[in-house]
C-alpha atoms as a PDB file:
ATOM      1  CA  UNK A   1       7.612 -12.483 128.886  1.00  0.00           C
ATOM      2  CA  UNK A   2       7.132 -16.233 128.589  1.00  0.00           C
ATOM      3  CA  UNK A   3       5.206 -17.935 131.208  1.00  0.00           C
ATOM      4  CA  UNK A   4       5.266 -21.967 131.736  1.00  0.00           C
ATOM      5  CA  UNK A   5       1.844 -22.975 131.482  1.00  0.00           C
ATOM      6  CA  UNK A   6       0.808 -25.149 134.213  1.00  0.00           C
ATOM      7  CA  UNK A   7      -1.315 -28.036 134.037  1.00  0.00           C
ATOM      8  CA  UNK A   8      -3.902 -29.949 136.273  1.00  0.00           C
ATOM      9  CA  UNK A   9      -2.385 -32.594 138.192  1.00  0.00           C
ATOM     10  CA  UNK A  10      -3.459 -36.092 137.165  1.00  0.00           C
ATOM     11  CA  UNK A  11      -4.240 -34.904 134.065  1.00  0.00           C
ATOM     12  CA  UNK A  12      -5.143 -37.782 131.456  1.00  0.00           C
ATOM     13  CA  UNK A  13      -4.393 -37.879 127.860  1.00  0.00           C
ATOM     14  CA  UNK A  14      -8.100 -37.578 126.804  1.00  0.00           C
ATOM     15  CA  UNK A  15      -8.823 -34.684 129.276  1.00  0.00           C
ATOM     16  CA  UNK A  16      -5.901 -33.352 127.364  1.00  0.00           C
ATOM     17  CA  UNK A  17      -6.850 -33.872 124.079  1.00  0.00           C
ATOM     18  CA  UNK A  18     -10.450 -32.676 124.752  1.00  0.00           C
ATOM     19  CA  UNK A  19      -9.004 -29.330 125.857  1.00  0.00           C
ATOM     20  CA  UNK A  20      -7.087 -29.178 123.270  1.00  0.00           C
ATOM     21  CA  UNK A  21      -9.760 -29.649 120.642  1.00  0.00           C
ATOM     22  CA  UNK A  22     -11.680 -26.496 122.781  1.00  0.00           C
ATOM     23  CA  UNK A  23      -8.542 -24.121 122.600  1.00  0.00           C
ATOM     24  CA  UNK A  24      -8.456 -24.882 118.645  1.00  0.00           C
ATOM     25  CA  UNK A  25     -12.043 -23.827 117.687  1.00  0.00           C
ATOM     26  CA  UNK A  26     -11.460 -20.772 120.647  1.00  0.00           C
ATOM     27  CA  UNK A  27      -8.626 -19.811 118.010  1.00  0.00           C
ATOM     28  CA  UNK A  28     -10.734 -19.593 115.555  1.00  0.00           C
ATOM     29  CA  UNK A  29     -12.492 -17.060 116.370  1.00  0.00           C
ATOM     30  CA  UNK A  30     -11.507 -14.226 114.940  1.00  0.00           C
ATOM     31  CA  UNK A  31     -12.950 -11.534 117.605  1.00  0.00           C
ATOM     32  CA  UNK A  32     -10.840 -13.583 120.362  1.00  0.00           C
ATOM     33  CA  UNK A  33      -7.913 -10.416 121.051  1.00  0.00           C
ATOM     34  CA  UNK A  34      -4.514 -10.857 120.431  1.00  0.00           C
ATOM     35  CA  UNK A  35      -3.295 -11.342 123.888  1.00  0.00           C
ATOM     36  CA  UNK A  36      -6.117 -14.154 124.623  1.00  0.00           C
ATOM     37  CA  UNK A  37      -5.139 -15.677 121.839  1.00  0.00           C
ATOM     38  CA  UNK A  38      -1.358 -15.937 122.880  1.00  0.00           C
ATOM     39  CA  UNK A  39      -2.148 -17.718 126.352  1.00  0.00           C
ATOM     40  CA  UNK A  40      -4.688 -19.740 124.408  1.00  0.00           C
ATOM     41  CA  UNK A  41      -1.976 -20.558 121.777  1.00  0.00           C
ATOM     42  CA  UNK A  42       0.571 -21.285 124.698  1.00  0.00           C
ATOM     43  CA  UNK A  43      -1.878 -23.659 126.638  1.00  0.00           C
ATOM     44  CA  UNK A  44      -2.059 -25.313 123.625  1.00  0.00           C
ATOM     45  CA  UNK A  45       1.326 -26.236 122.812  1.00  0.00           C
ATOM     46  CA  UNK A  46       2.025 -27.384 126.508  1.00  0.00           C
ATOM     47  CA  UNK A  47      -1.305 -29.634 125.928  1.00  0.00           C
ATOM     48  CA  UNK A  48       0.179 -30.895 122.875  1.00  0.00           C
ATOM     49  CA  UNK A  49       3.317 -32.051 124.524  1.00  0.00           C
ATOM     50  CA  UNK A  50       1.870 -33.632 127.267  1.00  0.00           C
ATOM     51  CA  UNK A  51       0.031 -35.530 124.822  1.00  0.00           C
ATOM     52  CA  UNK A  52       3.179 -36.266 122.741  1.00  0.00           C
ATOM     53  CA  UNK A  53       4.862 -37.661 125.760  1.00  0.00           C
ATOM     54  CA  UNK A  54       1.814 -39.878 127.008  1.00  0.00           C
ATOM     55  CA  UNK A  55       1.997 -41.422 123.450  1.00  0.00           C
ATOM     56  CA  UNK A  56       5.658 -42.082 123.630  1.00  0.00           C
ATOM     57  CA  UNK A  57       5.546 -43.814 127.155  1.00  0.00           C
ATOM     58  CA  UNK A  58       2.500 -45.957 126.071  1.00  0.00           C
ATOM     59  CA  UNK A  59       4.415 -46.719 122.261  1.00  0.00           C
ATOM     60  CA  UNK A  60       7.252 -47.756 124.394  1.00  0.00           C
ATOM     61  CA  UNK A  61       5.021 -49.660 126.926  1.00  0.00           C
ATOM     62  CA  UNK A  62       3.911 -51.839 123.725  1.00  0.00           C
ATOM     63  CA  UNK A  63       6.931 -52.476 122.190  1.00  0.00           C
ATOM     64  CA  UNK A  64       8.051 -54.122 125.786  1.00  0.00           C
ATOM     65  CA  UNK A  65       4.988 -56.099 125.641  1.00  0.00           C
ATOM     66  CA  UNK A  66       5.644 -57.433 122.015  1.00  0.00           C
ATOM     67  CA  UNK A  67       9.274 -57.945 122.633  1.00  0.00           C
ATOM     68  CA  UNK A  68       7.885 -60.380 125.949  1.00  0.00           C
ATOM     69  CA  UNK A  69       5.577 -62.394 123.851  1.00  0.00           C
ATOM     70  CA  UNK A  70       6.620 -66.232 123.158  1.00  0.00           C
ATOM     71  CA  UNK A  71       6.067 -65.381 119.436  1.00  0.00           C
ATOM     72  CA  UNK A  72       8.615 -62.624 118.927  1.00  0.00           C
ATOM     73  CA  UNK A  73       6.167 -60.310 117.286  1.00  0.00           C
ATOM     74  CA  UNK A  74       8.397 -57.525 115.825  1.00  0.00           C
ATOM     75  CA  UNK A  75       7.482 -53.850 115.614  1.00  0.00           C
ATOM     76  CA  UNK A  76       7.000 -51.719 113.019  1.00  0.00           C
ATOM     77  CA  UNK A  77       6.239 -47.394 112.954  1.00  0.00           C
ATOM     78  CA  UNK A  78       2.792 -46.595 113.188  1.00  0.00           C
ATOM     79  CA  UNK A  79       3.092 -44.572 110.037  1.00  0.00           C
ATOM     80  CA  UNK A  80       5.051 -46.581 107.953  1.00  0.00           C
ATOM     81  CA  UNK A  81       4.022 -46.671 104.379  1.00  0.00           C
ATOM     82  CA  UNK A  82       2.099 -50.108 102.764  1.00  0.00           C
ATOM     83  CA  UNK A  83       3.683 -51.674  99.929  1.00  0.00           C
ATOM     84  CA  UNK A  84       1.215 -50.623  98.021  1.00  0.00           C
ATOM     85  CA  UNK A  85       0.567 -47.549  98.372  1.00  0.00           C
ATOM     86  CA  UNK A  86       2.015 -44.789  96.232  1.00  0.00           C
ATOM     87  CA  UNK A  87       2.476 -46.897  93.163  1.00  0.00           C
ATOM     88  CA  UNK A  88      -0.372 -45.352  91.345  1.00  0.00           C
ATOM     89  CA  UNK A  89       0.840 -41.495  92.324  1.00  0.00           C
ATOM     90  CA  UNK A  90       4.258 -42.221  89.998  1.00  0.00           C
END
C-alpha cells in the first residue's frame, strides 16, 4: 500500500528543507506510532528528492554560467577532495 506523497505547489527548496528538518526531529520521537512514523518517513524521502533535484537544476544552471564566461572558468565537484587533505590519515 504505497501512496505518492504529494507536495505543495510552488514549493521552494528552503520551504522544503525546513520541513524536512521538522519531519526528522518528529522521527525522533520515540512515542510517535508506527504508522505515523511511515507517512512521516515517506514525506520525507519525497522532500528529499525534491530537494535533490532543485540542487541538480541549479548545479547545472552554474556550470552554464561558467562555461559562458570570457575567462573559461572550469568546473570542478563540489566534494572533491583538496590536495592536501588525507596525507596525514596514511
Amino acid at each position: 500500500m504505497t501512496t505518492k506523497t504529494k507536495l505543495p505547489k510552488g514549493l521552494t527548496f528552503e520551504k522544503a528543507l525546513e520541513r524536512l528538518e521538522k519531519i526528522v526531529a518528529e522521527l525522533e520521537d520515540p512515542e510517535r506510532g508506527l504508522e505515523a512514523s511511515l507517512e512521516l518517513f515517506e514525506e520525507g524521502v519525497a522532500l528529499s528528492r525534491f530537494c535533490r533535484g532543485k540542487l541538480e537544476e541549479i548545479q547545472k544552471r552554474v556550470d552554464v554560467v561558467l562555461k559562458e564566461t570570457p575567462e573559461g572558468l572550469v568546473t570542478e565537484p563540489l566534494d572533491a577532495p583538496d590536495d592536501d587533505e588525507g596525507e596525514d590519515e596514511a
